[in-house]
N, C-alpha and C. Protein backbone atom coordinates (compact mmCIF):
# COMPACT_ATOMS: atom_id res chain seq x y z
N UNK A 1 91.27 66.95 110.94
CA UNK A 1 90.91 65.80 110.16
C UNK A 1 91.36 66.05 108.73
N UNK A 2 92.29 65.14 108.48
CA UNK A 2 92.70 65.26 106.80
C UNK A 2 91.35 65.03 105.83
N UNK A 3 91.56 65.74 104.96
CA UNK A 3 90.46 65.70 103.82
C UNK A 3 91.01 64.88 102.55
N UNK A 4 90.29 63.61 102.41
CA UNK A 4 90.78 62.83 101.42
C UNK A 4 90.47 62.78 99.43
N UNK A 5 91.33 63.00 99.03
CA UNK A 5 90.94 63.51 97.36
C UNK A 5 89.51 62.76 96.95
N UNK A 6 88.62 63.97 96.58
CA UNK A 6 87.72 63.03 95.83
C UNK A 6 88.30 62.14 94.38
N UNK A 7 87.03 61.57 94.20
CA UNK A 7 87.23 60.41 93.07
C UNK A 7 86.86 61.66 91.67
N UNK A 8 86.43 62.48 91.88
CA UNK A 8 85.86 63.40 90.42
C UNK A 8 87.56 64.59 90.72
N UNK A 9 87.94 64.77 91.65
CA UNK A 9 88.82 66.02 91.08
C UNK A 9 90.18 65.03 90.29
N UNK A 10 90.06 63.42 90.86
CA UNK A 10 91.32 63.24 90.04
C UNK A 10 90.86 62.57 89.04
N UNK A 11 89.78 62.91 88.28
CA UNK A 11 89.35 62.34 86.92
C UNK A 11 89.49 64.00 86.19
N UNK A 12 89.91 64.80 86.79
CA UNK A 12 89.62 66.42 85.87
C UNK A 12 91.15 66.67 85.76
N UNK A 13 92.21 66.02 86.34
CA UNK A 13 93.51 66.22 86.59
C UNK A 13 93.96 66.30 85.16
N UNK A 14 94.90 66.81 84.64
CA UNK A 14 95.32 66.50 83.40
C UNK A 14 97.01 65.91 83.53
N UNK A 15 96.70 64.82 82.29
CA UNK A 15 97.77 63.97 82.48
C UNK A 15 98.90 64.87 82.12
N UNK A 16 100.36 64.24 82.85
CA UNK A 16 101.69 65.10 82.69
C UNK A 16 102.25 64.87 81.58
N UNK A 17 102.31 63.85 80.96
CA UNK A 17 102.76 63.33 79.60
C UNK A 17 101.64 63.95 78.36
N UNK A 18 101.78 64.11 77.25
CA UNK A 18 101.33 64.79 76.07
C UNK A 18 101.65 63.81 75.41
N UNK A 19 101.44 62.83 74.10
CA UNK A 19 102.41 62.15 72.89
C UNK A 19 102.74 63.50 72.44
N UNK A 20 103.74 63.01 71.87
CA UNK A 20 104.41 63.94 70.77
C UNK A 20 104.09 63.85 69.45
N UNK A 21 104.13 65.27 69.02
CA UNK A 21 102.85 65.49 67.82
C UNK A 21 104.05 64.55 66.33
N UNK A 22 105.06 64.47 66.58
CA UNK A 22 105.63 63.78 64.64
C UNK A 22 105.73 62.22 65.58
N UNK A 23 105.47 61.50 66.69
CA UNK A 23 104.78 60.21 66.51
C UNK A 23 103.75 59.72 65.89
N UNK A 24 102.50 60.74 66.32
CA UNK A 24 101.43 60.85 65.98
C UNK A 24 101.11 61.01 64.50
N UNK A 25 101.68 61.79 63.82
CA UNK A 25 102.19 61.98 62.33
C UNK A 25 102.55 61.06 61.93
N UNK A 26 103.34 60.32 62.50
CA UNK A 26 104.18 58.97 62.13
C UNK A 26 103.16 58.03 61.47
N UNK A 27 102.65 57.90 62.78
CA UNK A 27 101.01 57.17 63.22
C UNK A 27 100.51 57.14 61.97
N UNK A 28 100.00 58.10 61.33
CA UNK A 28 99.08 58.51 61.02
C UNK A 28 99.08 58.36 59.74
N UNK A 29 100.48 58.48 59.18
CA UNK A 29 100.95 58.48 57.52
C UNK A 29 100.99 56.90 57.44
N UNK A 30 101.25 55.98 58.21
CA UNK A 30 101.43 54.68 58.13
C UNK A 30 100.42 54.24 57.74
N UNK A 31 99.25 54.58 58.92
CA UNK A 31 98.14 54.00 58.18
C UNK A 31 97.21 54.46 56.93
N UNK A 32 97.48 55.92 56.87
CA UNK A 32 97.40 56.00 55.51
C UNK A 32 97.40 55.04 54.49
N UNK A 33 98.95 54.95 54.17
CA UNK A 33 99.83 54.01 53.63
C UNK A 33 98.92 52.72 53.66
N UNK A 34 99.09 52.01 54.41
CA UNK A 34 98.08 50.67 54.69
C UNK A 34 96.82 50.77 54.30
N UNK A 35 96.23 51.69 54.32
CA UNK A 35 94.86 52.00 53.67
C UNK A 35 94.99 52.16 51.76
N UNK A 36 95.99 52.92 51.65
CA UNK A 36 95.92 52.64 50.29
C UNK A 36 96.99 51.17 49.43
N UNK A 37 97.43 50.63 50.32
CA UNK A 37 97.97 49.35 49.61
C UNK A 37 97.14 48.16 49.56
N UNK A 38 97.35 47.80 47.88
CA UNK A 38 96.38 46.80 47.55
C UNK A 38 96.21 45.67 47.90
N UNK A 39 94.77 45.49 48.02
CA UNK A 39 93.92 44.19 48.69
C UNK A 39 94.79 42.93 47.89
N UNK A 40 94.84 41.96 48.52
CA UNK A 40 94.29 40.87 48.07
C UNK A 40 93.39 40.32 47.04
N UNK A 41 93.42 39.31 45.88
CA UNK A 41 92.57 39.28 45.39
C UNK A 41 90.85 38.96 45.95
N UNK A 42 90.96 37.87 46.75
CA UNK A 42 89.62 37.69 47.56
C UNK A 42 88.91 39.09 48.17
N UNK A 43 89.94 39.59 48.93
CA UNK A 43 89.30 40.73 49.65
C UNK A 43 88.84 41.69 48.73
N UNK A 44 89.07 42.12 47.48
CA UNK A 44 89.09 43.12 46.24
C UNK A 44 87.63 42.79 45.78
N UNK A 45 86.97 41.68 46.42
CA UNK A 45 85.59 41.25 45.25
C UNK A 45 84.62 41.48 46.74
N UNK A 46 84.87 41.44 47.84
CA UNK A 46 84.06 41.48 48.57
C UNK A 46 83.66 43.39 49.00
N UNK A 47 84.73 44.27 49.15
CA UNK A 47 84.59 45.62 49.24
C UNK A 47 84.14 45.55 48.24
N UNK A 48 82.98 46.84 48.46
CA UNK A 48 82.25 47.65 47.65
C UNK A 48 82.67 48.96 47.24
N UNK A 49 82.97 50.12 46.14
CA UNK A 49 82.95 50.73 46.15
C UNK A 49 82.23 51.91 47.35
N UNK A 50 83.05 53.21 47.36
CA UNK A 50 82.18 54.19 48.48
C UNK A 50 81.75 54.81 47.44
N UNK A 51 80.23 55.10 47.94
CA UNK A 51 79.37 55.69 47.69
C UNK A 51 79.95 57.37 47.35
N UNK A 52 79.86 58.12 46.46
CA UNK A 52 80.13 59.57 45.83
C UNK A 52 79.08 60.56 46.94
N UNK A 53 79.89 61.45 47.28
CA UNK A 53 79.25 62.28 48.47
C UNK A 53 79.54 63.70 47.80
N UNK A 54 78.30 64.04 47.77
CA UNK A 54 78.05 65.91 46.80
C UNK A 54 78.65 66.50 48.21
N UNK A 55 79.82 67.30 47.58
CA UNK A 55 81.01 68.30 48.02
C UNK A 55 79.99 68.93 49.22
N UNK A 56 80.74 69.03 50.26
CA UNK A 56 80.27 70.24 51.14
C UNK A 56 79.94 71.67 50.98
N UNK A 57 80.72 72.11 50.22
CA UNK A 57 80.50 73.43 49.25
C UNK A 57 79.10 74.09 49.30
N UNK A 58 78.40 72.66 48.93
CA UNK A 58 76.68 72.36 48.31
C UNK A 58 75.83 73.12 49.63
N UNK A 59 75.89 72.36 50.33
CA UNK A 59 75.28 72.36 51.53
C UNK A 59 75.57 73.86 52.25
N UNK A 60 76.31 74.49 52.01
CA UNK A 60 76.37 75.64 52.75
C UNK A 60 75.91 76.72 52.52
N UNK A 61 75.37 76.88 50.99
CA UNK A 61 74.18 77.34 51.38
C UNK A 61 72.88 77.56 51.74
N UNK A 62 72.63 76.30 51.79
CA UNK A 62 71.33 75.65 52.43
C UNK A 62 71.11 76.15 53.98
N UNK A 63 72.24 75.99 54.62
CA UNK A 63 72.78 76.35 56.30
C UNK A 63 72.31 77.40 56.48
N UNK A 64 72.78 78.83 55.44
CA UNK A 64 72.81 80.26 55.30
C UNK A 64 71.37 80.61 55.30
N UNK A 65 70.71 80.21 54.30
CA UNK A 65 69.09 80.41 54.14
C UNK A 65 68.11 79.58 55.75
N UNK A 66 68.62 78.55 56.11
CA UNK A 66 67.87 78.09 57.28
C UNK A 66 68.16 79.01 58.24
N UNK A 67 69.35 79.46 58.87
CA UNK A 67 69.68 80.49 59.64
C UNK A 67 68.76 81.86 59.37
N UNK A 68 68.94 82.69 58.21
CA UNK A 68 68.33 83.92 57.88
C UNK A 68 66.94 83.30 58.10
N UNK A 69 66.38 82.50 57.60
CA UNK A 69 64.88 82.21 57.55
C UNK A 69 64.78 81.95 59.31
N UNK A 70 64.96 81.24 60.21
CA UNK A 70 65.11 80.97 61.67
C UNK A 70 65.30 82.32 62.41
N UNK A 71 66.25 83.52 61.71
CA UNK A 71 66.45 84.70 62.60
C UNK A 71 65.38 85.59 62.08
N UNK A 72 64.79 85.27 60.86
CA UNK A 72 63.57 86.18 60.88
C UNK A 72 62.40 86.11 61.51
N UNK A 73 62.17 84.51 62.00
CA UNK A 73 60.77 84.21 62.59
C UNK A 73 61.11 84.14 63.72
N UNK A 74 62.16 84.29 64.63
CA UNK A 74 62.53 84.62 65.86
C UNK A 74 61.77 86.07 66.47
N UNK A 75 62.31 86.70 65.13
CA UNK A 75 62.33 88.20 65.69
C UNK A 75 60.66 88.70 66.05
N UNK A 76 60.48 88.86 66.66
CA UNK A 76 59.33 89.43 66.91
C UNK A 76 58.98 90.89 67.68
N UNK A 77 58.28 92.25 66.90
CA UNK A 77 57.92 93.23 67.42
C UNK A 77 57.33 93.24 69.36
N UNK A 78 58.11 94.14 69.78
CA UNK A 78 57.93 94.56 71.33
C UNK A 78 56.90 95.18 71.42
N UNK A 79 55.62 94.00 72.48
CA UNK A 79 54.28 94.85 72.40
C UNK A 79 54.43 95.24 73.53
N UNK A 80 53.38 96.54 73.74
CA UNK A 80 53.26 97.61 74.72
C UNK A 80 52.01 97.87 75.29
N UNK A 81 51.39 97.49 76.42
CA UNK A 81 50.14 97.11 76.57
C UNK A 81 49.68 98.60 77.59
N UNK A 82 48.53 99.06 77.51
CA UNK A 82 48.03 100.18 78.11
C UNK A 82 46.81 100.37 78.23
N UNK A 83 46.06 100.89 78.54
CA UNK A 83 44.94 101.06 78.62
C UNK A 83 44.28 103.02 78.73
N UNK A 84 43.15 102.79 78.61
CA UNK A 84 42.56 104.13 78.26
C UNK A 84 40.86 104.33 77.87
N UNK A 85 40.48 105.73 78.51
CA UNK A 85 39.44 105.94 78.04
C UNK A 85 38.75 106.26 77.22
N UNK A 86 37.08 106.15 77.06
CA UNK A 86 36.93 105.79 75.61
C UNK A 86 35.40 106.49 75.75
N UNK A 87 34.64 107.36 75.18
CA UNK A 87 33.41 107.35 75.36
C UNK A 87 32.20 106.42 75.00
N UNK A 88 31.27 106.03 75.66
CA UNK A 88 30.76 104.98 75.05
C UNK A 88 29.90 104.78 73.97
N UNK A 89 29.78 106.06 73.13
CA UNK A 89 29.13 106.28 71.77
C UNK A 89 30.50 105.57 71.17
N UNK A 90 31.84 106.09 71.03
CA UNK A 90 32.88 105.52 70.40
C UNK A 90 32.83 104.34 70.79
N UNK A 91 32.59 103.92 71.52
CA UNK A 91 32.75 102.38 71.62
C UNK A 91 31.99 101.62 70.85
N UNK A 92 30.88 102.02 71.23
CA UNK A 92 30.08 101.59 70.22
C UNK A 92 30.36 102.09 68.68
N UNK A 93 30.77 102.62 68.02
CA UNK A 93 31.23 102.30 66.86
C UNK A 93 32.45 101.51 66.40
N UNK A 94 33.18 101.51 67.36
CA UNK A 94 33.66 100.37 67.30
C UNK A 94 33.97 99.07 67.08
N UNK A 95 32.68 98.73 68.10
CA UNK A 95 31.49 97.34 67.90
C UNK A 95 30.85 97.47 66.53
N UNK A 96 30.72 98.51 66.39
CA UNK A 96 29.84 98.81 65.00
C UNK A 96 30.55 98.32 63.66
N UNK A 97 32.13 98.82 63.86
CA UNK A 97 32.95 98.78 62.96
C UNK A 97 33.76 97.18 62.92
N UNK A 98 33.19 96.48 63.87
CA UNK A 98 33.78 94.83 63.99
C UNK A 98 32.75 94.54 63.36
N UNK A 99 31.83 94.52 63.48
CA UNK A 99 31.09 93.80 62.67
C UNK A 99 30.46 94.20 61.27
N UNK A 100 30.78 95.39 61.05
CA UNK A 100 30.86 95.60 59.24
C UNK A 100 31.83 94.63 58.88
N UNK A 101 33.19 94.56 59.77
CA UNK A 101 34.02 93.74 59.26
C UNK A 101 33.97 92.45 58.76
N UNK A 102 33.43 91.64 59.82
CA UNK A 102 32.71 90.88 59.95
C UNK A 102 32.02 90.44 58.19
N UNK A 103 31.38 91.12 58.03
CA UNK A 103 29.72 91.29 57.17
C UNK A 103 30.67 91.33 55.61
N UNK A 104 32.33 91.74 55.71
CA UNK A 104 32.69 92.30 54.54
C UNK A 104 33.76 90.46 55.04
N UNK A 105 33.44 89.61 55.61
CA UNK A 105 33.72 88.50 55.38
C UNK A 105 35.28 88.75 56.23
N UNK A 106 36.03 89.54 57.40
CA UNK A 106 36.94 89.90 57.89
C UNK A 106 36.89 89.95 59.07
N UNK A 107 37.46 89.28 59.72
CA UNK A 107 37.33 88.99 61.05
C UNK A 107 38.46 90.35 61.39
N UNK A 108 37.69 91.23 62.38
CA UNK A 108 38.63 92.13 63.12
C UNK A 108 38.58 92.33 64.67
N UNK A 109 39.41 92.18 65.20
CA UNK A 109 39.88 92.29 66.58
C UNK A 109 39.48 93.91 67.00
N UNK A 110 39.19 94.45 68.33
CA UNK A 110 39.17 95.99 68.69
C UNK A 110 40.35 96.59 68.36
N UNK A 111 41.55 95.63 69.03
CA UNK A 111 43.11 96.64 68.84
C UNK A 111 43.56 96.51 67.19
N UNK A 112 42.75 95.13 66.31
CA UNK A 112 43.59 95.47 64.90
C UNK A 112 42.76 97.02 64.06
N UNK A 113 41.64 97.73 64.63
CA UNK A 113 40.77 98.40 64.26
C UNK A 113 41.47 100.08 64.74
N UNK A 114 42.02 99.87 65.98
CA UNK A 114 42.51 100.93 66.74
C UNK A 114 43.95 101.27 65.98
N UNK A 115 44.49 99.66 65.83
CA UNK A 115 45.94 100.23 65.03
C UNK A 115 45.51 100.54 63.37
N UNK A 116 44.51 99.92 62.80
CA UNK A 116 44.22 100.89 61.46
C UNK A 116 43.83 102.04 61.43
N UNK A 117 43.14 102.52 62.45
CA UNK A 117 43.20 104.34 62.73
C UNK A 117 43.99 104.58 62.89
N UNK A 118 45.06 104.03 63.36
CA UNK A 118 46.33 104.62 63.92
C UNK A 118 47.00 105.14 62.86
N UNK A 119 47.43 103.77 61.30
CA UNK A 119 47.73 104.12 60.60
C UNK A 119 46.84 104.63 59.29
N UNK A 120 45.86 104.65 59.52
CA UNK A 120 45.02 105.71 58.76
C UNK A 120 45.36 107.65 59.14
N UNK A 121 45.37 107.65 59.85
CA UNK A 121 45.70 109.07 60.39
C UNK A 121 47.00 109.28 60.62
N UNK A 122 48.32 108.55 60.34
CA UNK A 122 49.83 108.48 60.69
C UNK A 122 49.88 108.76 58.29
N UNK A 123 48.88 108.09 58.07
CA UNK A 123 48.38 108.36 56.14
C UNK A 123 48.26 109.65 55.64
N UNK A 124 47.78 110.50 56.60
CA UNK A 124 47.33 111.53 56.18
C UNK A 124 47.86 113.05 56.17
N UNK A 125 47.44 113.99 55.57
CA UNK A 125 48.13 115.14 55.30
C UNK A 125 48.46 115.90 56.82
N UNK A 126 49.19 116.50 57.01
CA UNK A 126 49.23 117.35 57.97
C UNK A 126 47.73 118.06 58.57
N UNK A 127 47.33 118.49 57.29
CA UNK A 127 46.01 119.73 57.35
C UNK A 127 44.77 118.55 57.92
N UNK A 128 44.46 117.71 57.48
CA UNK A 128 43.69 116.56 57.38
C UNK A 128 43.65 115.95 58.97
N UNK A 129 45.06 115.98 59.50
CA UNK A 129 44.97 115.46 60.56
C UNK A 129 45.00 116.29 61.39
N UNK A 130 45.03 117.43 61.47
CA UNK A 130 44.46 118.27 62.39
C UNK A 130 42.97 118.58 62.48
N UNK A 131 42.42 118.14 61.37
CA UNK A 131 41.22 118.46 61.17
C UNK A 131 40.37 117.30 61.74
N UNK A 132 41.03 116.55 61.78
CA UNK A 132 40.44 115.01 62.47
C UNK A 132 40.48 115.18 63.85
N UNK A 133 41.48 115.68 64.25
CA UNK A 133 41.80 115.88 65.60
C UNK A 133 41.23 116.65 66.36
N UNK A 134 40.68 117.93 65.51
CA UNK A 134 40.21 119.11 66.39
C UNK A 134 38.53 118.30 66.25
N UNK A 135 37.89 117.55 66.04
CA UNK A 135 36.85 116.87 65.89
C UNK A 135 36.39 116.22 67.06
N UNK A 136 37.67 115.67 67.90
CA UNK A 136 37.86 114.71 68.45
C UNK A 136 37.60 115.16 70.10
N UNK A 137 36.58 115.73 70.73
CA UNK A 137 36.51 116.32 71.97
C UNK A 137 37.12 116.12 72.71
N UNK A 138 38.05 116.37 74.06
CA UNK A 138 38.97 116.17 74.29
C UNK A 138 38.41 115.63 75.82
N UNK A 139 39.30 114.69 76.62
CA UNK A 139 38.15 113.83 77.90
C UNK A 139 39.50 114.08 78.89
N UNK A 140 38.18 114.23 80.20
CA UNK A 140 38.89 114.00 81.09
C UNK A 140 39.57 112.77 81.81
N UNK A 141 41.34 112.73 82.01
CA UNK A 141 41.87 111.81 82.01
C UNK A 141 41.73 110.98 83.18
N UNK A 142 41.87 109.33 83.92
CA UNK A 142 41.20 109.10 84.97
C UNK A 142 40.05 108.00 84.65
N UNK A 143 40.22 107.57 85.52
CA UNK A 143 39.08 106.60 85.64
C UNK A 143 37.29 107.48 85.59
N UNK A 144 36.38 106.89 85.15
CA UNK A 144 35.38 107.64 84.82
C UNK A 144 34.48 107.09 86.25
N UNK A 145 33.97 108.15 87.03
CA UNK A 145 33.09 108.08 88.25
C UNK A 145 31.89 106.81 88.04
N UNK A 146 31.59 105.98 89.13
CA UNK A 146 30.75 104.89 88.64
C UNK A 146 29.33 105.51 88.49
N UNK A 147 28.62 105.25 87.60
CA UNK A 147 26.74 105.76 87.71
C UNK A 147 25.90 105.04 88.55
């Protein structure tokens, strides 16, 4: 069974003929030409002047700053989600420490509290943070047995 041309592959065909580009030129300078030869008196009172258009120049850097400003609020830090154990005296200071926050008129989240220790102790001296650390009893890793 012959297979008959669809109607879409011979709309994608490209035509065999091209114009030729100094017709087109031809074209093109003519009407130029005609565009700048003078009106008529009647026709001369009815055109309006064109309106003055601020140079493109202007505008480009406007483009530059929307782009940089658009690729900065794009970008956003890669979060890393995990979990871990915690004793429940620390926890409770924790809780303890949200709501001083709280009280000092600061709303704080558990993890924005965890990442200010983080960088509270990433702050500190070498000696300092070992000294924090050796403080810090050390737990067994694992889910904690139910009571």
């Amino acid at each position: 069974m012959a297979r008959s041309p669809s109607p879409l592959s011979a709309a994608k065909r490209v035509p065999k003929t091209v114009s030729k580009p100094l017709e087109t030129a031809t074209a093109a300078v003519s009407g130029v030409e005609a565009a700048a030869a003078p009106l008529p008196a009647r026709a001369a009172k009815k055109v309006k002047p064109a309106p003055v258009r601020a140079p493109v120049q202007a505008a480009v850097p406007e483009v530059a700053e929307a782009t940089a400003s658009r690729t900065a609020k794009a970008h956003k830090p890669k979060l890393v989600r995990d979990s871990f154990t915690i004793p429940k005296e620390e926890y409770q200071v924790l809780e303890a420490l949200k709501k001083r926050a709280l009280g000092l008129g600061q709303h704080a989240r558990k993890s924005e509290l965890l990442r200010a220790g983080i960088q509270a102790l990433n702050a500190m001296s070498d000696r300092a943070f070992l000294g924090t650390l050796n403080a810090v009893p050390t737990l067994k890793t694992g889910r904690p047995k139910a009571d």
